[in-house]
C-alpha atoms as a PDB file:
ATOM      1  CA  UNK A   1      -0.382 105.214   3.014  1.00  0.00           C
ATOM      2  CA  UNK A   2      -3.526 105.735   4.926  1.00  0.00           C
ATOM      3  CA  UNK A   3      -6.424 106.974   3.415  1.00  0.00           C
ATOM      4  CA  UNK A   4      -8.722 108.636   5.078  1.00  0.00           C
ATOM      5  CA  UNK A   5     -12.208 109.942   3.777  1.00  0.00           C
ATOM      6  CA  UNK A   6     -14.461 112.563   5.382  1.00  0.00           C
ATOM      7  CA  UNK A   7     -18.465 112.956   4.188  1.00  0.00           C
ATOM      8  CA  UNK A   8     -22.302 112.866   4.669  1.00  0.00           C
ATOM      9  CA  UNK A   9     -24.487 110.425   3.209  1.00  0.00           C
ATOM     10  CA  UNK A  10     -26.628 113.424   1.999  1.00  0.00           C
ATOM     11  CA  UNK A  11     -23.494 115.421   0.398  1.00  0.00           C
ATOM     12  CA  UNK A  12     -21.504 114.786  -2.681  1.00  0.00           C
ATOM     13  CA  UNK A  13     -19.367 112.614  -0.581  1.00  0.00           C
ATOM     14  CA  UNK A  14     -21.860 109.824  -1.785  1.00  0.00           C
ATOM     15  CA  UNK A  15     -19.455 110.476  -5.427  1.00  0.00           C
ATOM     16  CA  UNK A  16     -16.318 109.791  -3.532  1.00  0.00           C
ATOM     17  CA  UNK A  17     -17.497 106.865  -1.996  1.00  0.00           C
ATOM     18  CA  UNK A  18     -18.572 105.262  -5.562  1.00  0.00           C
ATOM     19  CA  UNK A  19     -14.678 106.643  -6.908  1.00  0.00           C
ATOM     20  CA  UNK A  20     -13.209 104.646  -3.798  1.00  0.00           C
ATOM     21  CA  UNK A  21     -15.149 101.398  -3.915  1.00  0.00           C
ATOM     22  CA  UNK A  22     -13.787 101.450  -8.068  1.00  0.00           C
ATOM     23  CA  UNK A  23     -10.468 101.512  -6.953  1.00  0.00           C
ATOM     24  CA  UNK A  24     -10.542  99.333  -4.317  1.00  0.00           C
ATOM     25  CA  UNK A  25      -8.435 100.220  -1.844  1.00  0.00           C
ATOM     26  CA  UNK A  26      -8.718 100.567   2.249  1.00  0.00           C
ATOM     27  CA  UNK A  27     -10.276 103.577   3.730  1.00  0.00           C
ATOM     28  CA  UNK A  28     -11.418 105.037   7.048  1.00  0.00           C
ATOM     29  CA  UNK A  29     -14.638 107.052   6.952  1.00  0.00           C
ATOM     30  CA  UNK A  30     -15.449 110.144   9.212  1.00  0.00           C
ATOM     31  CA  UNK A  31     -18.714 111.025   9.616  1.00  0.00           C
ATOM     32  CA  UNK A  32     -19.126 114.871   9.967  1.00  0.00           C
ATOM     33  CA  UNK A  33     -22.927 116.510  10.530  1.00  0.00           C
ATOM     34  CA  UNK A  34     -23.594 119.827   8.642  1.00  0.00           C
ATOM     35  CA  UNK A  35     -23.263 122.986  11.040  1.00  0.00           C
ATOM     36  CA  UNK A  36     -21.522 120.654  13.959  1.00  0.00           C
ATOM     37  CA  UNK A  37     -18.413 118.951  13.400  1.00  0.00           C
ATOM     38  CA  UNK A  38     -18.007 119.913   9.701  1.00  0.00           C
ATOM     39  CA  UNK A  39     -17.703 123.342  11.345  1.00  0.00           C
ATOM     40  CA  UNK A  40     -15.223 122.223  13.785  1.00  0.00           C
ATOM     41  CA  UNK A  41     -11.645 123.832  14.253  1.00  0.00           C
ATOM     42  CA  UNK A  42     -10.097 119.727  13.874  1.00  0.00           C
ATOM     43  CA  UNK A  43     -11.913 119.820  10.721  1.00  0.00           C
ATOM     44  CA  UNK A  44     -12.044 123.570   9.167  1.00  0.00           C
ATOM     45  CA  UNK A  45      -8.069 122.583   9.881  1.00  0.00           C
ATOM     46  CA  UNK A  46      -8.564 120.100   6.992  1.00  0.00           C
ATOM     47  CA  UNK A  47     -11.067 122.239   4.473  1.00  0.00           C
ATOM     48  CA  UNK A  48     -11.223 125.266   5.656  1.00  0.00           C
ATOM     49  CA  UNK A  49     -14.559 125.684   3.734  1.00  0.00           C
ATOM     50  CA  UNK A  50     -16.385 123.687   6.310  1.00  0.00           C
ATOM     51  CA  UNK A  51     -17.548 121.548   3.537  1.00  0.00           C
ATOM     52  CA  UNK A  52     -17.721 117.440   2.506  1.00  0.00           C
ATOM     53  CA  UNK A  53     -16.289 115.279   0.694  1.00  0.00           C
ATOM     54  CA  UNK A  54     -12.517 115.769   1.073  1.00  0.00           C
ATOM     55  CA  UNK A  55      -9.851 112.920   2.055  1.00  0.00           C
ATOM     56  CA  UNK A  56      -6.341 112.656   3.452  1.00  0.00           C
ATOM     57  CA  UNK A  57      -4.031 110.208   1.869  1.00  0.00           C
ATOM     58  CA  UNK A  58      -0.917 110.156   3.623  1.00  0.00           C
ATOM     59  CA  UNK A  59       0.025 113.626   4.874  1.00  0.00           C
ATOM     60  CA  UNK A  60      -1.919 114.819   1.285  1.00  0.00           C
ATOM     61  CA  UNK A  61      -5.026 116.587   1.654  1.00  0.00           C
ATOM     62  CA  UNK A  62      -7.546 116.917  -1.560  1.00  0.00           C
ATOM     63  CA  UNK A  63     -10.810 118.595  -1.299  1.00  0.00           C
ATOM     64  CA  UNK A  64     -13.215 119.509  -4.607  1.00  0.00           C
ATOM     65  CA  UNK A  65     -14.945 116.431  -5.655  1.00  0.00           C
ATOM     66  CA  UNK A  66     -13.997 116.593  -9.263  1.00  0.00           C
ATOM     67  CA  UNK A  67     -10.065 116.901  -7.624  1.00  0.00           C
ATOM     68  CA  UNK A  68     -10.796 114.057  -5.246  1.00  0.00           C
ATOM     69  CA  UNK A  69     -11.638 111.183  -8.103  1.00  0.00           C
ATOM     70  CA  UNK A  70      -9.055 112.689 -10.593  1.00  0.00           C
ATOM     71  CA  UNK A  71      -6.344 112.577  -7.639  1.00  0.00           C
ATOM     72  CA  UNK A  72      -7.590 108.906  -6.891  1.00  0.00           C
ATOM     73  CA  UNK A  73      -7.670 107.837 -10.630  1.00  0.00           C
ATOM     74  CA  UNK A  74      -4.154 108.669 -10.798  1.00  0.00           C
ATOM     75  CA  UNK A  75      -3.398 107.763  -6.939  1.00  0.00           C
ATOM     76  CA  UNK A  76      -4.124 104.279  -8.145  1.00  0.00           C
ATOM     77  CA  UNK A  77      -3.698 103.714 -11.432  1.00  0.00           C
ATOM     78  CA  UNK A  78      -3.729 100.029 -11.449  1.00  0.00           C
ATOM     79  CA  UNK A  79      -7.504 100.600 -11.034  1.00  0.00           C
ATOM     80  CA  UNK A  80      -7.494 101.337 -14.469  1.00  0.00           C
ATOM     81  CA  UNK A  81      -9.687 104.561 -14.240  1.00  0.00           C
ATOM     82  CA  UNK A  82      -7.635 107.087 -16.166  1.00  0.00           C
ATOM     83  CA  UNK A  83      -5.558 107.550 -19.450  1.00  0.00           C
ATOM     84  CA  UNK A  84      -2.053 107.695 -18.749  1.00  0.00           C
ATOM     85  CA  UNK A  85      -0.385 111.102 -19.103  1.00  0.00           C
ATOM     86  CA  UNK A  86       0.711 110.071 -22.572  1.00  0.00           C
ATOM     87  CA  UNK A  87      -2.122 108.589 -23.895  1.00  0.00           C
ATOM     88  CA  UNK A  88      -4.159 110.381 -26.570  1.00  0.00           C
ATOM     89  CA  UNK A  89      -7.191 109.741 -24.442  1.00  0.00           C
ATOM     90  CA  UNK A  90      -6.646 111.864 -21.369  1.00  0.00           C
ATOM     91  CA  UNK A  91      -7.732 115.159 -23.371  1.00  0.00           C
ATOM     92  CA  UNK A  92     -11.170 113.929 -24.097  1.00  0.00           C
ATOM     93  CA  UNK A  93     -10.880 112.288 -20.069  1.00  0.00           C
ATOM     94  CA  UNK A  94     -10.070 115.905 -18.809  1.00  0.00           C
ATOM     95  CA  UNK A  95     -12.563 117.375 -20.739  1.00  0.00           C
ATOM     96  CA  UNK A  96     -15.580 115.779 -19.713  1.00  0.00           C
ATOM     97  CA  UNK A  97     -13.818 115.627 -16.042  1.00  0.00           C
ATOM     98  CA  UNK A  98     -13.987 119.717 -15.855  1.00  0.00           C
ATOM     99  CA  UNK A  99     -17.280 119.987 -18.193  1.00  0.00           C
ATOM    100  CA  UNK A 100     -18.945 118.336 -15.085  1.00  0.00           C
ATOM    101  CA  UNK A 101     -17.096 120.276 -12.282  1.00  0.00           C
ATOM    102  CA  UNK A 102     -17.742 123.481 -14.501  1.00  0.00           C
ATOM    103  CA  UNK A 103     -21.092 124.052 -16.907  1.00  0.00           C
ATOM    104  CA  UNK A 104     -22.854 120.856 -15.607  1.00  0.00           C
ATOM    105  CA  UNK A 105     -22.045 122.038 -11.662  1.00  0.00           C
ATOM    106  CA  UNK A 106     -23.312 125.029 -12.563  1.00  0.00           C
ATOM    107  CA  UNK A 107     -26.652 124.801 -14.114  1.00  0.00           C
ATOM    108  CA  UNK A 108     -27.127 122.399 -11.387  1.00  0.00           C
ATOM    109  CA  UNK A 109     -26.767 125.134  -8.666  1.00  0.00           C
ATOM    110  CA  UNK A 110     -29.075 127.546 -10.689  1.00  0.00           C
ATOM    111  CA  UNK A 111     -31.680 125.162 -11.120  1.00  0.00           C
ATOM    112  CA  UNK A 112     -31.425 124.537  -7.225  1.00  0.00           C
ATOM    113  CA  UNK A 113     -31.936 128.290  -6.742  1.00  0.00           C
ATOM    114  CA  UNK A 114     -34.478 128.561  -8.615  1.00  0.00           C
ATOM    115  CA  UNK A 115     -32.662 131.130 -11.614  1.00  0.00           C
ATOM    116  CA  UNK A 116     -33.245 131.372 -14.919  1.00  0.00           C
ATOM    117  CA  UNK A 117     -30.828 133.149 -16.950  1.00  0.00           C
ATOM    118  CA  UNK A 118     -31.597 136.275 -18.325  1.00  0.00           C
ATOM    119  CA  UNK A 119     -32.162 136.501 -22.357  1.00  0.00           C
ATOM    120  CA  UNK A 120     -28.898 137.841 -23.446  1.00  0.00           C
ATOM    121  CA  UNK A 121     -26.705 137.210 -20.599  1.00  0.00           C
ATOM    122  CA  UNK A 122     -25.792 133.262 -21.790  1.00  0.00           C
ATOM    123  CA  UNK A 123     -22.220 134.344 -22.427  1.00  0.00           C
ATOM    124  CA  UNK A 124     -21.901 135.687 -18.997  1.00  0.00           C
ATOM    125  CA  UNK A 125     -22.006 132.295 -17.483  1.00  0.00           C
ATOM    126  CA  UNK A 126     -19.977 129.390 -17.931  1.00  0.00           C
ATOM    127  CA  UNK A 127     -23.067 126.959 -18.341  1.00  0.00           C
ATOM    128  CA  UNK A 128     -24.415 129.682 -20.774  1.00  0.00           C
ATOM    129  CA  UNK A 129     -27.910 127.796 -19.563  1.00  0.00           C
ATOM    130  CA  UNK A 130     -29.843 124.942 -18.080  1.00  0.00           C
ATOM    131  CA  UNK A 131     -30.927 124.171 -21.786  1.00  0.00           C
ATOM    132  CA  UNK A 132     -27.310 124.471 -23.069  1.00  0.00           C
ATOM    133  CA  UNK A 133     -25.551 122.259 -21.127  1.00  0.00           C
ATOM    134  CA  UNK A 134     -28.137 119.678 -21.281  1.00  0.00           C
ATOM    135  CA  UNK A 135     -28.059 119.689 -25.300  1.00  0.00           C
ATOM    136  CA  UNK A 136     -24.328 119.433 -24.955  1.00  0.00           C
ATOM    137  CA  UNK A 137     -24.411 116.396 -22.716  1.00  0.00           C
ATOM    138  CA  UNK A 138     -26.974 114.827 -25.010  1.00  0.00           C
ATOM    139  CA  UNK A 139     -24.991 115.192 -28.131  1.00  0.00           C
ATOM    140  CA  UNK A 140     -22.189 113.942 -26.757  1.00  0.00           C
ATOM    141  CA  UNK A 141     -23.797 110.764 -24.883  1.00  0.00           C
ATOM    142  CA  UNK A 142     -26.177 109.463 -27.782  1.00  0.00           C
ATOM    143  CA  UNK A 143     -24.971 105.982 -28.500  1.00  0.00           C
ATOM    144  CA  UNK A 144     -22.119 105.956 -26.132  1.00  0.00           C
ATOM    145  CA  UNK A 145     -22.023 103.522 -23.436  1.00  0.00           C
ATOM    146  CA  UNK A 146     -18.766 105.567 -21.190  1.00  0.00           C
ATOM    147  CA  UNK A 147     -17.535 108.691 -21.710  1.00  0.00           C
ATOM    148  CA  UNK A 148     -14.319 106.914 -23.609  1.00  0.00           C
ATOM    149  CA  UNK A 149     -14.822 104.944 -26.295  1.00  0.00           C
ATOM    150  CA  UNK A 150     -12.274 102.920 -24.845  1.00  0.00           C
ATOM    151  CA  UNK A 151     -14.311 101.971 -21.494  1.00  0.00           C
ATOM    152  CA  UNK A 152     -15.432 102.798 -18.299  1.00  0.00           C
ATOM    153  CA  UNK A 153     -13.537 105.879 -16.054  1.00  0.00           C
ATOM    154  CA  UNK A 154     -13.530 108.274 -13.275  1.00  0.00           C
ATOM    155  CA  UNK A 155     -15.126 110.627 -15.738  1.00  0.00           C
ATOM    156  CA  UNK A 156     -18.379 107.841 -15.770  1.00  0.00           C
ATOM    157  CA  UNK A 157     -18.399 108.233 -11.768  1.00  0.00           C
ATOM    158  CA  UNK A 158     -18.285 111.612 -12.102  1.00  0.00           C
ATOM    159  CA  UNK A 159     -20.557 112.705 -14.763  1.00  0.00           C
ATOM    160  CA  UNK A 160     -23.043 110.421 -13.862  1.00  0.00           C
ATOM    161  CA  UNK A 161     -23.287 110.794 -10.131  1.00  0.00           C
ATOM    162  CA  UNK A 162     -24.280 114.481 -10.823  1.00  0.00           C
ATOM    163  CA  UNK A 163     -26.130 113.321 -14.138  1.00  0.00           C
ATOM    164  CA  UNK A 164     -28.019 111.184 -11.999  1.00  0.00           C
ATOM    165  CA  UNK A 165     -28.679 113.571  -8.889  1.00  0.00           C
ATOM    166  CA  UNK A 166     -29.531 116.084 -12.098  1.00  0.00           C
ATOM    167  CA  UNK A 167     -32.532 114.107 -13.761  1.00  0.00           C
ATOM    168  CA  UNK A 168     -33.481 113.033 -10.372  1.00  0.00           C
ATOM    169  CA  UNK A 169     -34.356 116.190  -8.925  1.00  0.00           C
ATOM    170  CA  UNK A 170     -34.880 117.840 -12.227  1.00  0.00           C
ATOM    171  CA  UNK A 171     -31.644 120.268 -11.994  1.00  0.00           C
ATOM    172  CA  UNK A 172     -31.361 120.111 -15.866  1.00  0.00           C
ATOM    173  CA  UNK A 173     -33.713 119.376 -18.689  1.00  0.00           C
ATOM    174  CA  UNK A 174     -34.331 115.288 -19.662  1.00  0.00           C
ATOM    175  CA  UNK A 175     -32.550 114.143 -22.895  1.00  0.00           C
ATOM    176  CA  UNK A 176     -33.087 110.896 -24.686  1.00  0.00           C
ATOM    177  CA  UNK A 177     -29.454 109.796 -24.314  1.00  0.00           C
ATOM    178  CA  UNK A 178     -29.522 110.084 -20.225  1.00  0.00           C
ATOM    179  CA  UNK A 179     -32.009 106.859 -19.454  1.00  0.00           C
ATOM    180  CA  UNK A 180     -29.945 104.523 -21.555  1.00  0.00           C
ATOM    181  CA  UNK A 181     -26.362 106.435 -20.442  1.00  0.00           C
ATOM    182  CA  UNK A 182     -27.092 106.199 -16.017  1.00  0.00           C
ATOM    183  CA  UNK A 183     -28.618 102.827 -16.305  1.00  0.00           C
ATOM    184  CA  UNK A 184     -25.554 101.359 -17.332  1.00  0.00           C
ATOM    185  CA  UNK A 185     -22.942 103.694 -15.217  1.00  0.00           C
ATOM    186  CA  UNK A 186     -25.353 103.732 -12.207  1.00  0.00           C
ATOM    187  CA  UNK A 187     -25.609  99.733 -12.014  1.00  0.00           C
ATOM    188  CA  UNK A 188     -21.590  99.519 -11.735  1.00  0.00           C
ATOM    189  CA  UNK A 189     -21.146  97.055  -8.520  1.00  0.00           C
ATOM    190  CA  UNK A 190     -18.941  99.219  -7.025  1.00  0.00           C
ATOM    191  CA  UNK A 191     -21.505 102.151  -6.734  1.00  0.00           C
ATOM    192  CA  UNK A 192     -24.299  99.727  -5.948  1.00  0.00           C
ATOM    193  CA  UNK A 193     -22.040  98.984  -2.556  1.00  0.00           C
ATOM    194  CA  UNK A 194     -21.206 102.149  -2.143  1.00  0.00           C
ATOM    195  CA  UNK A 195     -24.960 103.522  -2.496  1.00  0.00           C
ATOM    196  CA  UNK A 196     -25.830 100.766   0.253  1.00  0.00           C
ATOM    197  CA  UNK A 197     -23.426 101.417   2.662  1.00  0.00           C
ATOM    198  CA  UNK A 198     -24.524 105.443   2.243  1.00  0.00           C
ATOM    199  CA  UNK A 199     -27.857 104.675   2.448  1.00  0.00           C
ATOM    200  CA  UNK A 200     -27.496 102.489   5.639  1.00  0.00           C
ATOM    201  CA  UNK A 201     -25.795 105.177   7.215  1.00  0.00           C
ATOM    202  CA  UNK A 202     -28.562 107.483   6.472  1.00  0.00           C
ATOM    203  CA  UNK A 203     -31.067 105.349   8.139  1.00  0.00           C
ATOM    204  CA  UNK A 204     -29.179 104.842  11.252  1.00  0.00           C
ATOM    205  CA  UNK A 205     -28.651 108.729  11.981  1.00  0.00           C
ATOM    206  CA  UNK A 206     -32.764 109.067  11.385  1.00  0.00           C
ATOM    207  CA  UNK A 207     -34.521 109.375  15.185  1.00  0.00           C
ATOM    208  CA  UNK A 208     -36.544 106.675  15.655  1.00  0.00           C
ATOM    209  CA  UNK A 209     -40.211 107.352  16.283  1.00  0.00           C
END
């Protein structure tokens, strides 16, 4: 089937792109600008949010990033990215999968904002906090190398493509366990090609002085 994948080198599209090079297959890439042609009926027709990354495999249309590299995970399982249905190790796969798209997502986008959550109101959000989630992450990661004990997965694109965007732009607090965690997820080869060919396409759509 074809596969076809929609983004901006400035968007969360840059986490598809890392999920795609892993698996390895053939894709075509549509470049969409923000307020033009991501706004565009052709396009609204495929996410009617207006909004990047999203791809169409076959007549199958999957938008949500965290939906996007669980869908290819399974879409291509020979890839090796995901515990079978039946294997004891999806739970703690699926946990960490949503943990990202919810709490970390979250805190993310109220850091970006500029909100700090009111004393007493914790249990009103999903992320509780900034503070909270970052705790959680760093309790978890400390002295693991992947998310699975078992190797490398879509949850490792996943959590540490917005791990990494996190402690870059200081969305969530620094932990000890982050450094050592994104400098072995973040020097994958696939995402070190897919970074480059992102970044290349970034340059080219600068004006030239």
């Amino acid at each position: 089937m074809s596969l076809t994948f929609y983004t901006h080198p400035m968007s969360r599209g840059r986490m598809v792109r890392w999920m795609l090079e892993e698996v390895g297959t053939a894709y075509e890439t549509v470049l969409l600008d923000y307020g033009t042609t991501m706004k565009s009926a052709e396009y609204l027709a495929v996410n009617p949010m207006g909004k990047v990354p999203a791809i169409k495999h076959g007549d199958t249309v999957i938008t949500e990033t965290a939906a996007v590299i669980a869908y290819l995970a399974d879409a291509f399982p020979e890839a090796g990215l995901a515990p079978a249905p039946s294997d004891p190790k999806r739970g703690e796969y699926l946990r960490w999968m949503f943990y990202t798209a919810g709490p970390v997502e979250q805190a993310m986008g109220l850091s970006g904002l500029g909100i700090e959550v009111p004393h007493g109101k914790n249990g009103m959000l999903g992320c509780g906090n900034q503070t909270m989630v970052a705790d959680t992450l760093d309790g978890f990661l400390s002295g693991r190398q992947f998310v699975l004990d078992t190797g490398f997965s879509a949850a490792d694109v996943y959590l540490g493509s917005a791990l990494g965007f996190a402690t870059r732009f200081g969305s969530l607090p620094m932990r000890p366990s982050f450094g050592p965690y994104l400098a072995g997820v973040m020097a994958r080869p696939a995402n070190v090609k897919a970074m480059g060919i992102d970044d290349a396409l970034l340059a080219a759509a600068k004006p030239r002085a």
